[in-house]
Structure formats: C-alpha cells, structure tokens
Protein backbone atom coordinates (compact mmCIF):
# COMPACT_ATOMS: atom_id res chain seq x y z
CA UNK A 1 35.19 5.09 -99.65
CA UNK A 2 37.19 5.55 -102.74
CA UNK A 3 35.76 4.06 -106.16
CA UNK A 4 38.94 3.25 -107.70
CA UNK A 5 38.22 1.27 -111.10
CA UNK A 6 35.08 -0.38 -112.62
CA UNK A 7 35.24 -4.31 -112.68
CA UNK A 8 31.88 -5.47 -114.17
CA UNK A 9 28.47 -4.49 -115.10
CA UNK A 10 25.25 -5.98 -115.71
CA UNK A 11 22.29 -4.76 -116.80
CA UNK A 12 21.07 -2.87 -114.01
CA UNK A 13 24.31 -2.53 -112.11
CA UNK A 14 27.99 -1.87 -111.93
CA UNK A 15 30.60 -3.48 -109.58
CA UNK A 16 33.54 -1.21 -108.63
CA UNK A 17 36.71 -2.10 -106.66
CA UNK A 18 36.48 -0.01 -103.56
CA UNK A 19 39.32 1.35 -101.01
CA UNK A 20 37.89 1.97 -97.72
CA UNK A 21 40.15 3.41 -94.84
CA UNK A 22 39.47 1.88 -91.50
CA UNK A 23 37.07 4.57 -90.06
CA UNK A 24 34.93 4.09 -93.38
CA UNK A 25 34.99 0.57 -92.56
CA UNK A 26 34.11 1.57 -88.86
CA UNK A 27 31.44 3.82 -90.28
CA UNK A 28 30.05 1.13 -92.80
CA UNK A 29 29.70 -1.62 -89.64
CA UNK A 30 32.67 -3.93 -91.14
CA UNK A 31 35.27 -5.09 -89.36
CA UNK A 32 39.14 -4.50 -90.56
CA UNK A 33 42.16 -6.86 -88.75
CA UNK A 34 43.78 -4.72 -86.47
CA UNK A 35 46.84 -2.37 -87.89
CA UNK A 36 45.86 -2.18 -91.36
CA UNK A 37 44.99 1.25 -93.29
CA UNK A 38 42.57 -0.26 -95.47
CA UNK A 39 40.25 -2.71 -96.75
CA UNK A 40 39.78 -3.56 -100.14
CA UNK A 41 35.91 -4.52 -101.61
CA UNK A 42 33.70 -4.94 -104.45
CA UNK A 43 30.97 -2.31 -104.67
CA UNK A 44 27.54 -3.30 -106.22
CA UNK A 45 25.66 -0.22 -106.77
CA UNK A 46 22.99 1.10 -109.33
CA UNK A 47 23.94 1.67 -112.84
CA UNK A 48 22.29 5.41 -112.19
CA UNK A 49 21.97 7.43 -108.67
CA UNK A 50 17.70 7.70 -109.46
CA UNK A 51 17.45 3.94 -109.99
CA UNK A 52 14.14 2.57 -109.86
CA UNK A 53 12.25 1.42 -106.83
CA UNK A 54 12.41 -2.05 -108.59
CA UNK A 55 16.33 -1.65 -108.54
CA UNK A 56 16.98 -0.78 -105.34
CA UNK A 57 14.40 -3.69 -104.22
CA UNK A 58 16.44 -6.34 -106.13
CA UNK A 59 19.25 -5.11 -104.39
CA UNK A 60 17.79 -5.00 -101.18
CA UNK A 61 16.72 -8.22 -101.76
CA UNK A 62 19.97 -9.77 -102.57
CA UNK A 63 21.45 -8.18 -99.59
CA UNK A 64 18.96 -10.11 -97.13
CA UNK A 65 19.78 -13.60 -98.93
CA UNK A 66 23.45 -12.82 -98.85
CA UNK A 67 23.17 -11.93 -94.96
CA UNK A 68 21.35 -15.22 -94.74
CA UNK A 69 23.95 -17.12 -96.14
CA UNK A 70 26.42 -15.68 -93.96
CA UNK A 71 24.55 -16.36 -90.65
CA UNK A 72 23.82 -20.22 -91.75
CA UNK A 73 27.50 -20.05 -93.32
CA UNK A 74 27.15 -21.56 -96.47
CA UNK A 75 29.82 -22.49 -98.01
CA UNK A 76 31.41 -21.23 -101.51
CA UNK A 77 29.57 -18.10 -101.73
CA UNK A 78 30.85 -14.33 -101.84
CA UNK A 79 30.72 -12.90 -98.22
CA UNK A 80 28.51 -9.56 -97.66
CA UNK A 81 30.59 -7.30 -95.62
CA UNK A 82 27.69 -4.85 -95.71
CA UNK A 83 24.78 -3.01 -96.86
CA UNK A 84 24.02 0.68 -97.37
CA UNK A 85 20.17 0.86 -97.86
CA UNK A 86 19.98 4.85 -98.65
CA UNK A 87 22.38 4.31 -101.28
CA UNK A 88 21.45 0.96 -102.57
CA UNK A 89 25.20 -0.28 -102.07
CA UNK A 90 26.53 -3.54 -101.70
CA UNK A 91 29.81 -4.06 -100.18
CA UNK A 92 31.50 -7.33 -100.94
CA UNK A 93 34.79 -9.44 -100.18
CA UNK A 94 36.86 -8.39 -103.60
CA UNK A 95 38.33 -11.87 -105.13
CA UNK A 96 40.98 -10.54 -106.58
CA UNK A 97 41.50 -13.63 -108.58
CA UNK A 98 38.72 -12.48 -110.78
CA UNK A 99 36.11 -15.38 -112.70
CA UNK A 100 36.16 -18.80 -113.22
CA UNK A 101 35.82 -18.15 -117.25
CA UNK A 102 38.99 -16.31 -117.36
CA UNK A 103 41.28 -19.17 -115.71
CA UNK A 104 39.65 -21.89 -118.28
CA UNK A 105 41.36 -19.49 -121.06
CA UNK A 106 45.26 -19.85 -119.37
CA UNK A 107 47.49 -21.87 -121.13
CA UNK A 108 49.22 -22.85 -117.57
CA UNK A 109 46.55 -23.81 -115.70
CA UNK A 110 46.15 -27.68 -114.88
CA UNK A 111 42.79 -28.16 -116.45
CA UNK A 112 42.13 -31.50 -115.22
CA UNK A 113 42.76 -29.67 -111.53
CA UNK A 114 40.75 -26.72 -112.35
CA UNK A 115 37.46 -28.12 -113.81
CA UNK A 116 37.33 -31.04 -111.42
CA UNK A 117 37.58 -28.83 -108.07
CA UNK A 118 35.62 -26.02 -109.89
CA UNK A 119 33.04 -28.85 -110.21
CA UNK A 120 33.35 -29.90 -106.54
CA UNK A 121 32.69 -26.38 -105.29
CA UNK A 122 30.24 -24.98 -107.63
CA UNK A 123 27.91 -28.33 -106.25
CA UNK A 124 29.00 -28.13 -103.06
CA UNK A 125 27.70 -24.32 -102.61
CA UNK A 126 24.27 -24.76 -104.57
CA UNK A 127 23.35 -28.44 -102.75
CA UNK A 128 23.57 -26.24 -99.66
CA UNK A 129 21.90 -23.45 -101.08
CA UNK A 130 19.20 -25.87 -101.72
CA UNK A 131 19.11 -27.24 -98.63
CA UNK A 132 18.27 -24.32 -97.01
CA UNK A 133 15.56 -23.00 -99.59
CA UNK A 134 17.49 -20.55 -101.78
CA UNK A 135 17.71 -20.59 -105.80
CA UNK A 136 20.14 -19.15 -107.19
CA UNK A 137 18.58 -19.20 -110.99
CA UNK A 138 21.30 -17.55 -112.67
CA UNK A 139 24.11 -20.02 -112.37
CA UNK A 140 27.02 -19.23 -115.04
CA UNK A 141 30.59 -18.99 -115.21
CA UNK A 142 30.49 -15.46 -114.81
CA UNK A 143 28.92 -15.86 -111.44
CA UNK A 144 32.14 -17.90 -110.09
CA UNK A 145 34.86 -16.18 -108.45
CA UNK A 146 37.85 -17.47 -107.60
CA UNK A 147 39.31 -16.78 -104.36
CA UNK A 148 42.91 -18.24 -104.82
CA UNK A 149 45.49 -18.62 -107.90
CA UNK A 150 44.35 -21.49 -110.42
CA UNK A 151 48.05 -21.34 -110.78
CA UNK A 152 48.70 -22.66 -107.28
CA UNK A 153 49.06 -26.74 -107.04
CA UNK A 154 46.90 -26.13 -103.68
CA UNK A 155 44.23 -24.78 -105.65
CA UNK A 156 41.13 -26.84 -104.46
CA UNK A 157 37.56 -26.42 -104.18
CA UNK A 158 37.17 -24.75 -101.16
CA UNK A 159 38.39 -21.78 -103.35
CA UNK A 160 35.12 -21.30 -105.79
CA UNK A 161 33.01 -18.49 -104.33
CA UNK A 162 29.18 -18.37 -106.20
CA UNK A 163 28.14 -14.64 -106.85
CA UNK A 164 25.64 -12.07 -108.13
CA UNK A 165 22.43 -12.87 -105.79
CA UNK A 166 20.22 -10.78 -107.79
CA UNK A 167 17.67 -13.00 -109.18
CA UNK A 168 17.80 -15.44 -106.50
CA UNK A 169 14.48 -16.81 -104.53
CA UNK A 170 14.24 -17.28 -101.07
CA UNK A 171 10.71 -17.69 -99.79
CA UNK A 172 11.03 -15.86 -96.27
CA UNK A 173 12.61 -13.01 -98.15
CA UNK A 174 11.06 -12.97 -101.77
CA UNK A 175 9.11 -15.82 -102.58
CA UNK A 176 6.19 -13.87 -103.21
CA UNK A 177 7.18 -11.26 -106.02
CA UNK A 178 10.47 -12.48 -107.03
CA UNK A 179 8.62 -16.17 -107.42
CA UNK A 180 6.93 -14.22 -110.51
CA UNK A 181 10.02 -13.41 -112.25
CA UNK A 182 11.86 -15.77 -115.13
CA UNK A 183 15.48 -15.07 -115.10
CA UNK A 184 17.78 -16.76 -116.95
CA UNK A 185 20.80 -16.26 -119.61
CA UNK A 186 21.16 -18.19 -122.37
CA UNK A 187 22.78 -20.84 -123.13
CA UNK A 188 22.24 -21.81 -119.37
CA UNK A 189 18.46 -21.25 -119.26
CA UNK A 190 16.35 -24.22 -118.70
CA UNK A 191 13.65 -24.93 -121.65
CA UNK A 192 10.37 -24.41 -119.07
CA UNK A 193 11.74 -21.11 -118.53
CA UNK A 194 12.07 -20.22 -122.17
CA UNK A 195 8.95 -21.84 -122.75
CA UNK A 196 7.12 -19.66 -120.11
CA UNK A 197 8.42 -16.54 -121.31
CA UNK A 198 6.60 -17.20 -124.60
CA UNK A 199 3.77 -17.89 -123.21
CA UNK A 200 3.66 -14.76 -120.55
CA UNK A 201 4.83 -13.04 -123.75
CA UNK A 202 1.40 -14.16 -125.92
CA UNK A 203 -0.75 -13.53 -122.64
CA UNK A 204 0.46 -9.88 -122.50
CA UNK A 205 -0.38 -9.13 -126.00
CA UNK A 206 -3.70 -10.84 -125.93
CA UNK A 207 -4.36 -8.47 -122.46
CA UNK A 208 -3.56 -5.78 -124.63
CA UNK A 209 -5.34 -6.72 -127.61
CA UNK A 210 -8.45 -7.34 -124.90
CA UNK A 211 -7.96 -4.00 -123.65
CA UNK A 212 -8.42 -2.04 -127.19
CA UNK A 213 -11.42 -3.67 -127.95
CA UNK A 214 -15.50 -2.79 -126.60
CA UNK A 215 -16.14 -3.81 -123.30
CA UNK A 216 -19.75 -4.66 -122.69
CA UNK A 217 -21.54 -1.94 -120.60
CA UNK A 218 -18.57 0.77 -120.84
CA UNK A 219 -17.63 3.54 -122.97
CA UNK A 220 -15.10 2.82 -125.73
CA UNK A 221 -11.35 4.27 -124.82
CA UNK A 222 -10.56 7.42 -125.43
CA UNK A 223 -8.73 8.19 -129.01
CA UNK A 224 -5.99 9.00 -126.77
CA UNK A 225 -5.69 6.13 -124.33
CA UNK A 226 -6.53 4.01 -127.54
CA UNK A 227 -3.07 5.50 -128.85
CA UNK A 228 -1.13 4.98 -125.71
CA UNK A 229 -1.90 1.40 -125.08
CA UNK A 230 -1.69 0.83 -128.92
CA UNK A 231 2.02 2.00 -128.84
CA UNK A 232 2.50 -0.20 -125.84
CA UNK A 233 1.63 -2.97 -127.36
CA UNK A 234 3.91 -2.53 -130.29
CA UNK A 235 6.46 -1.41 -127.90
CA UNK A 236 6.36 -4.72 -126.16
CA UNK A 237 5.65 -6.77 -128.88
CA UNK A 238 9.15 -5.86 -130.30
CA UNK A 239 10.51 -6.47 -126.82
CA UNK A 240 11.41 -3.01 -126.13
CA UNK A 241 9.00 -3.58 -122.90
CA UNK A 242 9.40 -6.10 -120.61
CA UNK A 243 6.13 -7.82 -119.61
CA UNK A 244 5.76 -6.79 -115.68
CA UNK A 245 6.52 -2.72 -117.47
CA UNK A 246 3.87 -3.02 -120.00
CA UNK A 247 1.24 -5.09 -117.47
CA UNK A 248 1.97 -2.19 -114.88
CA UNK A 249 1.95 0.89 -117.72
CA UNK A 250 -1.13 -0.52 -119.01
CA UNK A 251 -2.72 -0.89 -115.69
CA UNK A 252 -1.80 3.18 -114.57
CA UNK A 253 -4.08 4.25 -118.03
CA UNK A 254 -6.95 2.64 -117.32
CA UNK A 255 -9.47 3.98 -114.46
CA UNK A 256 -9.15 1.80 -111.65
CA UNK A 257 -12.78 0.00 -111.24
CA UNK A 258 -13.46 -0.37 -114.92
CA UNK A 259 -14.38 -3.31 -116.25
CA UNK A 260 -10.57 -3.33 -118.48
CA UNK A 261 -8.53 -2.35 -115.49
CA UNK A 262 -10.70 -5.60 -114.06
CA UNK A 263 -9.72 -7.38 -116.53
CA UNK A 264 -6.14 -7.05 -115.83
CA UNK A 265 -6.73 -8.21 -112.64
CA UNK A 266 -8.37 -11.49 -113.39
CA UNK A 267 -5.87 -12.29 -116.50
CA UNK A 268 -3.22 -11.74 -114.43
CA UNK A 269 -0.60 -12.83 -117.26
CA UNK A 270 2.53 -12.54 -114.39
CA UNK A 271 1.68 -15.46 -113.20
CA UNK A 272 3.07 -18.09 -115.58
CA UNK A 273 5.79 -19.81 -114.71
CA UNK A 274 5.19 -18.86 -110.97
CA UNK A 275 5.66 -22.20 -109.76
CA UNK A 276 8.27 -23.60 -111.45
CA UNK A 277 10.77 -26.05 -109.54
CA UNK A 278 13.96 -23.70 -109.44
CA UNK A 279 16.47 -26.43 -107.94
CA UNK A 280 15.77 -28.32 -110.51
CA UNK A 281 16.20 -25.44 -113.22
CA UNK A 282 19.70 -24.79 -111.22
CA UNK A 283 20.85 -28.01 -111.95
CA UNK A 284 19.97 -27.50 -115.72
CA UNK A 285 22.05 -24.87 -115.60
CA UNK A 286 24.76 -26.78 -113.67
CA UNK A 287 25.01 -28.65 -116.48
CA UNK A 288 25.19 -26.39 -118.79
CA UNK A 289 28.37 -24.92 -116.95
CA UNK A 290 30.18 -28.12 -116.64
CA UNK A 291 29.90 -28.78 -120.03
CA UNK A 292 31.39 -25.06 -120.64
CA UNK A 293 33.90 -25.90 -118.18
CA UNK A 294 35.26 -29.17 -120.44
CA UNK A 295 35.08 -26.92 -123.49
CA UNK A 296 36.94 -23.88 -122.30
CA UNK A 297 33.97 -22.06 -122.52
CA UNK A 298 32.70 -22.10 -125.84
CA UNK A 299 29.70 -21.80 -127.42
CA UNK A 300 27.74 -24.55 -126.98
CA UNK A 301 25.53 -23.42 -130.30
CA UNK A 302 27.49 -21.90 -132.39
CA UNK A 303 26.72 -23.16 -135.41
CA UNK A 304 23.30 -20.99 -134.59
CA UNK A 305 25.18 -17.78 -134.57
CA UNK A 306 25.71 -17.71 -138.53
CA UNK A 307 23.57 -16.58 -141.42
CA UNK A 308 20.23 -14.06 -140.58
CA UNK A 309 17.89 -13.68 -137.99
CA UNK A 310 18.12 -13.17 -134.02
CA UNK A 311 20.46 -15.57 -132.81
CA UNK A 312 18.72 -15.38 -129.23
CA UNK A 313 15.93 -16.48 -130.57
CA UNK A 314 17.28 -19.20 -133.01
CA UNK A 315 18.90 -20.59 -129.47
CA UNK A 316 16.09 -20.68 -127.58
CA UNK A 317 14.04 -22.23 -129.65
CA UNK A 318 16.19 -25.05 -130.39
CA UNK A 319 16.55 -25.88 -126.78
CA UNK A 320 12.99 -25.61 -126.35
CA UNK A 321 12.77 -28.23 -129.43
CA UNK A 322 14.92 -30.50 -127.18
CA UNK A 323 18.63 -29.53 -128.72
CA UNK A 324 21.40 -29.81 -126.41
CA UNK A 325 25.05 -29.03 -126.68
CA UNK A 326 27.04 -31.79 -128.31
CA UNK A 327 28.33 -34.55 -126.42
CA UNK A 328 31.16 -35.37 -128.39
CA UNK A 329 35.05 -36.28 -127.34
CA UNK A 330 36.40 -32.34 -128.74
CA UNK A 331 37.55 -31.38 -125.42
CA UNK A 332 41.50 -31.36 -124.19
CA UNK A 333 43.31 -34.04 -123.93
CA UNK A 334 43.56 -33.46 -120.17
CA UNK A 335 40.20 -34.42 -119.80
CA UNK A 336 39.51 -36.46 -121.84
CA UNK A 337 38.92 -39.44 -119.17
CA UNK A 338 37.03 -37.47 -117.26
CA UNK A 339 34.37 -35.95 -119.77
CA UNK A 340 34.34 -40.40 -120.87
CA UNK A 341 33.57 -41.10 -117.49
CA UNK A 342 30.45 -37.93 -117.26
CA UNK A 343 29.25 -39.24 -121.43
CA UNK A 344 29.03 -42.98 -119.88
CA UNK A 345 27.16 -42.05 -117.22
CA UNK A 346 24.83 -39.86 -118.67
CA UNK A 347 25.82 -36.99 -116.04
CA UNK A 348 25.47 -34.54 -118.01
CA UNK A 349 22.56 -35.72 -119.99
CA UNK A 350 20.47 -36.21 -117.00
CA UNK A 351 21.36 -32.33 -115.96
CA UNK A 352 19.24 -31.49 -119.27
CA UNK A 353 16.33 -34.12 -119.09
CA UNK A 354 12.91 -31.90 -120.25
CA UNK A 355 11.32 -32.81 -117.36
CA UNK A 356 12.86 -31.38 -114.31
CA UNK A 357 11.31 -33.86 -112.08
CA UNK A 358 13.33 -36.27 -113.76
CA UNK A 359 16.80 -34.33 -113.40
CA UNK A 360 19.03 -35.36 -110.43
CA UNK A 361 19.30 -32.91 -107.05
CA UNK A 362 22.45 -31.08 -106.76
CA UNK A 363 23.09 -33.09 -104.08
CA UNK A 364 23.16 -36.55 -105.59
CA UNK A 365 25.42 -34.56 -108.43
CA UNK A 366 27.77 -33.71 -105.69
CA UNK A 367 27.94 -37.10 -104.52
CA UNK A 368 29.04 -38.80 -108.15
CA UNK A 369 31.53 -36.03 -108.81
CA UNK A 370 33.16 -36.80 -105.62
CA UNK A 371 33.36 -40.45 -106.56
CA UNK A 372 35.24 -38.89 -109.92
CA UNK A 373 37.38 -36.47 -107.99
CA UNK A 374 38.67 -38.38 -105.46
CA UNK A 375 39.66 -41.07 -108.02
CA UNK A 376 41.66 -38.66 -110.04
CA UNK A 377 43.35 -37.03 -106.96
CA UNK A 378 40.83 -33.84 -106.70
CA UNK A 379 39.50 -31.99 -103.48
C-alpha cells in the first residue's frame, strides 16, 4: 500500500489517498475488477502510530457500523472496502470528486441542481440510517462526498455519499459507551447537546471540588494527591481536559474503595446527556446544512465572530438562548423560489424547534423535499 498524499484530518485522524496493487488488495480481503494494476482508496488511520486505546476503539467502532451499512446496503454512504484491526486502518472507496462544500463555492455549478439533489440524498441516506437504528451525530458539509462531477447535467442524488462514522451510535455495536459521548460541531450542534455539555462540565468540577475536601471517616489527601487533582481541576476547568480524561485521571489517584473514589462512582457526572434522542438532534443538524447549502456555506453567525471573547462560546450560547441563523431572502437568485417555498413552510424552522420531540423525522423531511424536487425537475 502506497500513502501517496494527505487529503484531510480531524482531530484524532488523518485520511490519505492510498495506491494499492492488486495482491495488496488480495492481501487486504478487497476485491479489484479483473485486469487492473491497482486500486485507488482513502486511508483513515491514527493521527500517531501509539494512538490511544480510545482511538483505535472509535475506529474500530466505526468500522463495524460501516460494515453494517454495507450488509443492509444503505444507500448514500461511503463504502468500507476494509479494515486492518492491528493497525487501526480504514480503507475506503476514494470519491475523487472531493466534498459537498467545495462544489457550493464553483461559479459553474447549477446551484438550483446541486442543493436540491444534495438535499434529496443527504435525507435519503440518514432516513435510512434511522430506520435501521444508527445516528450519525455529526452531520456537516464536510461529511458529504461527492461521487460524480457537480459539473455533469446527470448529476443527481444518487451521487451524495455521507462520511466520517466516527461518532456515530448504533446500539448493537456502541450504544453503551458511545451513548455517553456528546459530539457535535458547531454551528450544526443541537442546543440539548450544548446545553448538556455545560452541565457535565459543572458536574465534573463540583466532583472535583468534592474530592479536595474532608470526607467523613477518612484521612485528608495527601499534600501531593491534593496537588494533582488540584491541577486537574484547573486543567479542565480551562478545557485543556476533556471531561471522560479528567473523570478517569481523577479516578486512577484515588485508592480504589475509599469513600472519594466512591464517590465518583455514585456522581457519575458521564452520564448527562446519555439519553438524548439523536435522530432528532440529526435532523437539527440537517437543518443546519440545508440552510448552509442555500448560503454557499457561510457563516450562519457571523456577526458573533467580531470584537473579544471566545467566539465558540459566544455561538453556543446564543443557540442555547434560542438564536437561529437568519431566515432572510440573501441567497442566489437561483434559489430563490426554492428557499420561498422552505421559509413558507417553516421547513427549516421546524428542523431547529427546542424541543426535539417536536422536530420532524428525517423521513417526513424526505418526503416534502421530494414534493419540491420533483416540481422543479430534481432527482
């Protein structure tokens, strides 16, 4: 297998395009149509060869789901051609076409063509995904591929192809620990999911804060251990810990038995946000993509990004204050009719209601964007 360039990167991976002859192919368990030398792929591997157990789990993980996918053959997501366990590797059908988010930016493209079918696919591969008990939870135009040229009149939805299966749940797989987890980028995050990683956030400090003080019955920490878990919690407090790293750090310093180590156990501050309704937070994020897709993927809050401060965390709390993207007619001419025809309907709006009960399925969204599509001419 030869690495040959580096196409993307997140934050605990890269994504190479990889040239494999046909024995490597042979050797990897992937098939290769009969006369040809070799097969082109995308390679998701660690960001480092020592990754952490937690790493090579995720990846693991997403490796099951994606073989899942393919044996139920679901459509509009990226084929797994295989998996190397021992080296954590991914192997993936390359889209040479690259992302969604680059096409919006062409001057050539037919918008009107693009966004509807991009529309059509993007629902059509979640309501499956749905159906059949998977969340994807990190739905974003990075995360479309495009497996034909946006160029091409035949362009259609059949060639959107969902990717990165990293943070997705799927109970037979990962339900249990992965169910713990709140993933999400912003802007496409829903506002329960910001609003539980405040509150996880608090719950881990106050653990900490708990865990300094005098316990009734048992010796007072060490000066020591006092320091360590002291440092933690400024260390996570400034978010240079994550919550599960500081829950699990703090829990390897104290003597297992003791009434503080007990005390992690009972607070168990992981838990929040454990049973959110992730369809539902998909479709927020849905939402949040279409209305990128419209506005050639701007910013939808942009006006937080000037003056002081962290603009993460101006963002999130103004969607957890209820602000949502503006709903305005600023988008191209092109679709102008269309983006009418979502405003009057309250499509989008409904995508973002605060209480996902109350947000449609991605199915019924599927449904009225077909009645749009086929109007206009769009499969």
């Amino acid at each position: 297998m030869e690495l040959k360039k580096q196409i993307g990167k997140g934050g605990q991976c890269r994504i190479f395009l990889g040239l494999a002859s046909a024995s490597s192919c042979f050797g990897l368990g992937i098939s290769i149509e009969a006369g040809l030398p070799s097969l082109r792929m995308a390679v998701k591997k660690p960001l480092e060869e020592d990754a952490s157990s937690s790493t090579k789990r995720r990846l693991k993980w997403e490796a099951d789901i994606l073989q899942r996918i393919r044996e139920l053959g679901l459509p509009n997501c990226l084929q797994l051609l295989s998996f190397n366990p021992q080296r954590a590797e991914l192997y993936l059908l390359y889209m040479e076409h690259g992302a969604l988010r680059r096409a919006l930016y062409h001057r050539r493209v037919d918008k009107k063509q693009l966004v509807l079918a991009s529309m059509l696919g993007i629902l059509h591969g979640i309501t499956h995904l749905h159906k059949h008990g998977i969340a994807h939870r990190d739905i974003k135009l990075d995360n479309i591929l495009l497996a034909h040229d946006p160029l091409d009149t035949n362009f259609c939805s059949g060639h959107l192809r969902i990717c990165d299966f990293g943070y997705s749940l799927c109970d037979p797989i990962n339900g249990g620990e992965a169910s713990r987890e709140l993933p999400g980028t912003l802007p496409y995050v829903a506002p329960e999911v910001l609003i539980a990683q405040m509150e996880r956030h608090r719950r881990v400090q106050s653990l900490l804060q708990s865990a300094l003080g005098a316990m009734p019955g048992e010796p007072a920490m060490s000066a020591e251990a006092a320091a360590l878990v002291a440092r933690l919690k400024e260390d996570h407090n400034q978010f240079r810990m994550a919550d599960r790293a500081a829950v699990q750090t703090l829990r390897r310093a104290l003597p297992p038995g003791s009434a503080r180590y007990k005390l992690v156990e009972d607070l168990d501050p992981l838990a929040v946000g454990s049973h959110l309704e992730w369809p539902r937070l998909d479709v927020y994020s849905c939402g949040m993509l279409i209305w990128k897709l419209f506005h050639e993927a701007k910013d939808p809050f942009a006006e937080l990004a000037h003056g002081r401060g962290d603009c993460r965390r101006k963002v999130a709390t103004a969607v957890m204050n209820g602000s949502r993207p503006s709903l305005a007619m600023d988008v191209p001419q092109q679709l102008e009719g269309c983006w009418r025809h979502l405003i009057e309907t309250g499509f989008v709006e409904q995508c973002w209601q605060v209480e996902p009960s109350s947000r449609p399925d991605a199915k019924m969204l599927l449904e009225r964007v077909r009645n749009l599509s086929s109007g206009e001419g769009v499969h």
